[in-house]
Protein backbone atom coordinates (compact mmCIF):
# COMPACT_ATOMS: atom_id res chain seq x y z
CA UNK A 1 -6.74 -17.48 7.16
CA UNK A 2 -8.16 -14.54 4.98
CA UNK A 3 -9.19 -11.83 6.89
CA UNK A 4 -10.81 -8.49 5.32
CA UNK A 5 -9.07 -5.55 6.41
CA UNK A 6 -12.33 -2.93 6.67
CA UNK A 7 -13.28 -5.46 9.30
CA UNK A 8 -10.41 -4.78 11.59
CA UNK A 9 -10.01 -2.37 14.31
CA UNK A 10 -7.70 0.11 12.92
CA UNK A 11 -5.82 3.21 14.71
CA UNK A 12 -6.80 6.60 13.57
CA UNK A 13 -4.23 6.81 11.13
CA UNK A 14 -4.74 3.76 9.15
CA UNK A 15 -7.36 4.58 6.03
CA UNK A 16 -8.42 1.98 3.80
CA UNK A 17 -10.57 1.81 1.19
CA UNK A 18 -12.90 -1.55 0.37
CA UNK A 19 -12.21 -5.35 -0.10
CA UNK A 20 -8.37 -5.52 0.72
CA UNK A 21 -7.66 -8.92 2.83
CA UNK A 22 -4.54 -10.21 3.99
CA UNK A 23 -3.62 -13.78 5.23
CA UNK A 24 -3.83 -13.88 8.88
CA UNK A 25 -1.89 -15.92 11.32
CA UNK A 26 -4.32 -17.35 13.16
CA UNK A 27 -6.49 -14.77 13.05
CA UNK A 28 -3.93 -12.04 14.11
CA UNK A 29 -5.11 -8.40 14.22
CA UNK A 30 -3.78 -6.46 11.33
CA UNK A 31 -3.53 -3.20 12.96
CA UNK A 32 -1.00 -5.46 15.36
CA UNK A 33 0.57 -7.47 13.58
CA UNK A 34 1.07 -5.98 10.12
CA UNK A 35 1.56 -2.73 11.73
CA UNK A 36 4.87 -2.02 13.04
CA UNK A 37 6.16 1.62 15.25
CA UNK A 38 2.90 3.40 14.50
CA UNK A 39 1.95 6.40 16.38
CA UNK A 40 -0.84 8.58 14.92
CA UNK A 41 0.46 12.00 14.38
CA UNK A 42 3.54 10.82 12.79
CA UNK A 43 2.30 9.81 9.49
CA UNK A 44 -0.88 7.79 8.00
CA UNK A 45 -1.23 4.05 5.99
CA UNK A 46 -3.63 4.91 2.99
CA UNK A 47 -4.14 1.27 1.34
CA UNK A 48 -7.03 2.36 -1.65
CA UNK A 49 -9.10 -0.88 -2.72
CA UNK A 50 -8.99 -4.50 -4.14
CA UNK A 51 -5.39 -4.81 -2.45
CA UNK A 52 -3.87 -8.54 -1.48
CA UNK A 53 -1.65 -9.13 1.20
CA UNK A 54 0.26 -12.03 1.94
CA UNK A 55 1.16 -13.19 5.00
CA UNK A 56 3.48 -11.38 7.42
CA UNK A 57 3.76 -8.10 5.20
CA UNK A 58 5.29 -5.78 7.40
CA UNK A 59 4.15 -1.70 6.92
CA UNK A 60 7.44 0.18 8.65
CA UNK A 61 5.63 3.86 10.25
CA UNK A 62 7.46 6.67 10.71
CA UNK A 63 7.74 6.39 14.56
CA UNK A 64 10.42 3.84 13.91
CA UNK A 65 12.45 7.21 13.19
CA UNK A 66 15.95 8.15 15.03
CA UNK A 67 18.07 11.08 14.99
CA UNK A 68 20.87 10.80 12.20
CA UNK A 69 22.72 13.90 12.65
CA UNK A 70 24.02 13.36 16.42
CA UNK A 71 26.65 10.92 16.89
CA UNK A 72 24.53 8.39 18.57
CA UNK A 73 21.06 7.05 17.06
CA UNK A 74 19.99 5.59 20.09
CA UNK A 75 16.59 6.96 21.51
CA UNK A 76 18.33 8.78 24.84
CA UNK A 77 15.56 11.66 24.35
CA UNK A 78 13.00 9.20 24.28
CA UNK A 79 14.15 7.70 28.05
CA UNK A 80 14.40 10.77 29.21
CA UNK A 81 12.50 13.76 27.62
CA UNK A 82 14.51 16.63 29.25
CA UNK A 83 17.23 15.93 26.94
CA UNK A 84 14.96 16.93 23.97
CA UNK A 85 15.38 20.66 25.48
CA UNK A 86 19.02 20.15 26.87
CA UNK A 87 20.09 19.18 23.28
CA UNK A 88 18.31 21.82 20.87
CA UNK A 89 16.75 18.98 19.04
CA UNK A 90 13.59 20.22 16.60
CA UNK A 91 11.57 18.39 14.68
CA UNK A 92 13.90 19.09 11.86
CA UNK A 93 16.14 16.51 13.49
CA UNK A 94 13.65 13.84 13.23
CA UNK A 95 12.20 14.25 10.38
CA UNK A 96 8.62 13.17 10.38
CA UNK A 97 8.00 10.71 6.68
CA UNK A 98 5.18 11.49 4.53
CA UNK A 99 1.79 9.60 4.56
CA UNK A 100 2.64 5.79 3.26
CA UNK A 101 0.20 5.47 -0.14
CA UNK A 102 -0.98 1.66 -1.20
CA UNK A 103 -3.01 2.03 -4.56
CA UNK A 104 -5.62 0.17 -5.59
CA UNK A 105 -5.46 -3.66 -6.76
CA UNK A 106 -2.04 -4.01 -5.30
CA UNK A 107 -0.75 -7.46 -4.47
CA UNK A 108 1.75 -7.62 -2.02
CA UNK A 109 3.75 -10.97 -1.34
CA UNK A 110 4.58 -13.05 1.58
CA UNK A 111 7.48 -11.22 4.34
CA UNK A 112 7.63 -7.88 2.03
CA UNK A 113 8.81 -4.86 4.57
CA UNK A 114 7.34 -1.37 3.14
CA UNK A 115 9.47 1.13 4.59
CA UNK A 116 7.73 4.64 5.72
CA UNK A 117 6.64 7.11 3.43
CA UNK A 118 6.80 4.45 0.34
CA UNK A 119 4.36 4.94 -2.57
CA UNK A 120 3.24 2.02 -4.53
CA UNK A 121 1.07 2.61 -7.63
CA UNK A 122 -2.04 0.85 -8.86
CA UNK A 123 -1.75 -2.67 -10.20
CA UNK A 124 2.03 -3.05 -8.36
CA UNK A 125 3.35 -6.44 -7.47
CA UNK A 126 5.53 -6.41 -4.81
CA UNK A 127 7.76 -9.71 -4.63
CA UNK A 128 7.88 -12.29 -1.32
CA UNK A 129 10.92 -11.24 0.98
CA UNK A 130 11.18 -7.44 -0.65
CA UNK A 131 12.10 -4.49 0.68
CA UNK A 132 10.56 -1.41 -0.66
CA UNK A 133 12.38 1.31 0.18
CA UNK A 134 11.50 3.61 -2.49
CA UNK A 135 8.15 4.61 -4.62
CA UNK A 136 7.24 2.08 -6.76
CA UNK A 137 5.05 2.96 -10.34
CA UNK A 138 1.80 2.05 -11.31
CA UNK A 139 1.71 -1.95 -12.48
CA UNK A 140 5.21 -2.16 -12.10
CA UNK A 141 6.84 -6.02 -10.52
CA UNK A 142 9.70 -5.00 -8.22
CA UNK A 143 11.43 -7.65 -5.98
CA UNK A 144 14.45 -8.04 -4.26
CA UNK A 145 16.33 -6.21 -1.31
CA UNK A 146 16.52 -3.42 -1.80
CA UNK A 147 13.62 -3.91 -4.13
CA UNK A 148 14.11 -3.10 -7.82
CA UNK A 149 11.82 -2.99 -10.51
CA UNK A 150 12.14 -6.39 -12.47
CA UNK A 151 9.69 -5.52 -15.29
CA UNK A 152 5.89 -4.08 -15.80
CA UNK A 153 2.74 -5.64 -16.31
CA UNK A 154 1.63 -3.90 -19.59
CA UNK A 155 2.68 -1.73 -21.55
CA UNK A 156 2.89 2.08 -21.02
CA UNK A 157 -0.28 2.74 -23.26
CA UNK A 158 -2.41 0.15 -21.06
CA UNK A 159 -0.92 1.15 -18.08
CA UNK A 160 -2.45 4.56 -19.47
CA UNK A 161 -5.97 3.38 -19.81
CA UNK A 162 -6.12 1.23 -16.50
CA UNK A 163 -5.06 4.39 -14.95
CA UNK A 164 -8.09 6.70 -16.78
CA UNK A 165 -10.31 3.75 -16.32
CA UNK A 166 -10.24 2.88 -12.90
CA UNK A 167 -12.41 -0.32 -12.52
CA UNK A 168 -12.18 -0.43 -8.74
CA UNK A 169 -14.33 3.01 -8.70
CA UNK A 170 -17.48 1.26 -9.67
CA UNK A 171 -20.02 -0.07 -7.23
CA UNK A 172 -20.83 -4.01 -6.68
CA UNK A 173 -23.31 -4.46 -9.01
CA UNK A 174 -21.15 -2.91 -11.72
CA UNK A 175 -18.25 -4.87 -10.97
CA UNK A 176 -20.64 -8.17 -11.29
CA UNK A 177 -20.58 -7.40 -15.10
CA UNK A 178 -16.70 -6.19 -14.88
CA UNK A 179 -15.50 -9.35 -12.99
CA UNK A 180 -15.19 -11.62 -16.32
CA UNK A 181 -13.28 -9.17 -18.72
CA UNK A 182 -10.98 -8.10 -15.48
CA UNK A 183 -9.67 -11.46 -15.10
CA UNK A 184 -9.66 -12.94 -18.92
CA UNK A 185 -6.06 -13.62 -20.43
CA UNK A 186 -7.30 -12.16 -23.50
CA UNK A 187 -6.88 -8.37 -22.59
CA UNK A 188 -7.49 -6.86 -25.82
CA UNK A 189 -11.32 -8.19 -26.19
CA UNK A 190 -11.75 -7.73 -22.92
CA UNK A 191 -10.59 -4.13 -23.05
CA UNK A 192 -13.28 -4.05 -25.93
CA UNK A 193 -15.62 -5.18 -23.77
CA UNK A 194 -14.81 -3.32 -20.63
CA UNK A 195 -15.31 -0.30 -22.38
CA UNK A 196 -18.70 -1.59 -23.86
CA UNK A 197 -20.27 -2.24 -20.74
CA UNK A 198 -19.06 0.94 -19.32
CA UNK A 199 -20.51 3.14 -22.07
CA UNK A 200 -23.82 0.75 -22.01
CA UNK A 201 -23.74 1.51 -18.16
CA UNK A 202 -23.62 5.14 -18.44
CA UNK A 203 -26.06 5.58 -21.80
CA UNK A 204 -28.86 3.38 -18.87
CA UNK A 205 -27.97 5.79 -16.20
């Protein structure tokens, strides 16, 4: 079942931007289910627009965190808070990740596991069953576990453009007349074209 993000009831922490969905289990909540050790104040989810989400992609937040420099990982402090004083620990000793970034048009496959403070560029692929455990570049396929990057969507001077042009800024209407040329095999007219409309667009403005 598709369900739209921006719909959702989503903790204070969780920004997205418009039109992401992401294929519910029977209608599960995605703040719930797709969610997993979040505690605002920790770190944010920033998904940007246009995203795709398969079903059961897991987002890992940083309250999943445990000590690494004591000889046991296991959460004693958080069973019993006195020992956060008793021990010296700071926040230096659980670190706290930075904000989790999703781009915009990202497509992320069935069972991926983002791990906290990952940043995925614009127009990424991330593979079914992946685990991204490190930043991943603009329109860049990456798959596997860990995940690696297996190849990129365009070259570097298109990557380039997408990145200057930014489709997913424009509003609804625009996007009516984008739609065609944004999903047409043949990129080079329709990079023509794209550009044409935009210019036409701004000259009527």
């Amino acid at each position: 079942m598709l369900m739209w993000i921006e719909n959702q009831k989503l903790a204070s922490n969780i920004l997205v931007g418009r039109h992401n969905f992401y294929d519910a289990a029977d209608g599960a909540d995605f703040n719930t289910e797709n969610i997993l050790y979040n505690r605002p104040g920790h770190n944010r989810l920033l998904i940007g627009s246009f995203c795709s989400f398969a079903r059961n992609v897991r987002f890992i937040m940083g309250a999943a965190n445990h000590p690494m420099n004591t000889f046991s990982t296991f959460i004693f402090p958080e069973l019993d808070r006195d020992l956060l004083a008793l021990q010296g620990m700071t926040k230096a000793d659980m670190p706290v990740k930075r904000d989790t970034v999703i781009g915009n048009d990202v497509w992320i496959g069935r069972h991926a596991v983002i791990m906290p403070g990952v940043q995925i560029g614009d127009g990424a692929v991330i593979g079914a069953y992946a685990l991204v455990t490190k930043d991943v570049p603009a329109y860049a396929i990456v798959g596997g576990n860990p995940a690696k990057i297996i190849r990129s969507r365009f070259d570097q001077a298109t990557i380039d453009w997408l990145e200057t042009f930014q489709w997913w800024q424009y509003d609804d209407t625009m996007l009516e007349l984008l739609v065609p040329q944004l999903t047409s095999v043949h990129t080079t007219e329709a990079r023509q074209r794209l550009e044409t409309l935009v210019s036409e667009h701004r000259l009527a403005s």
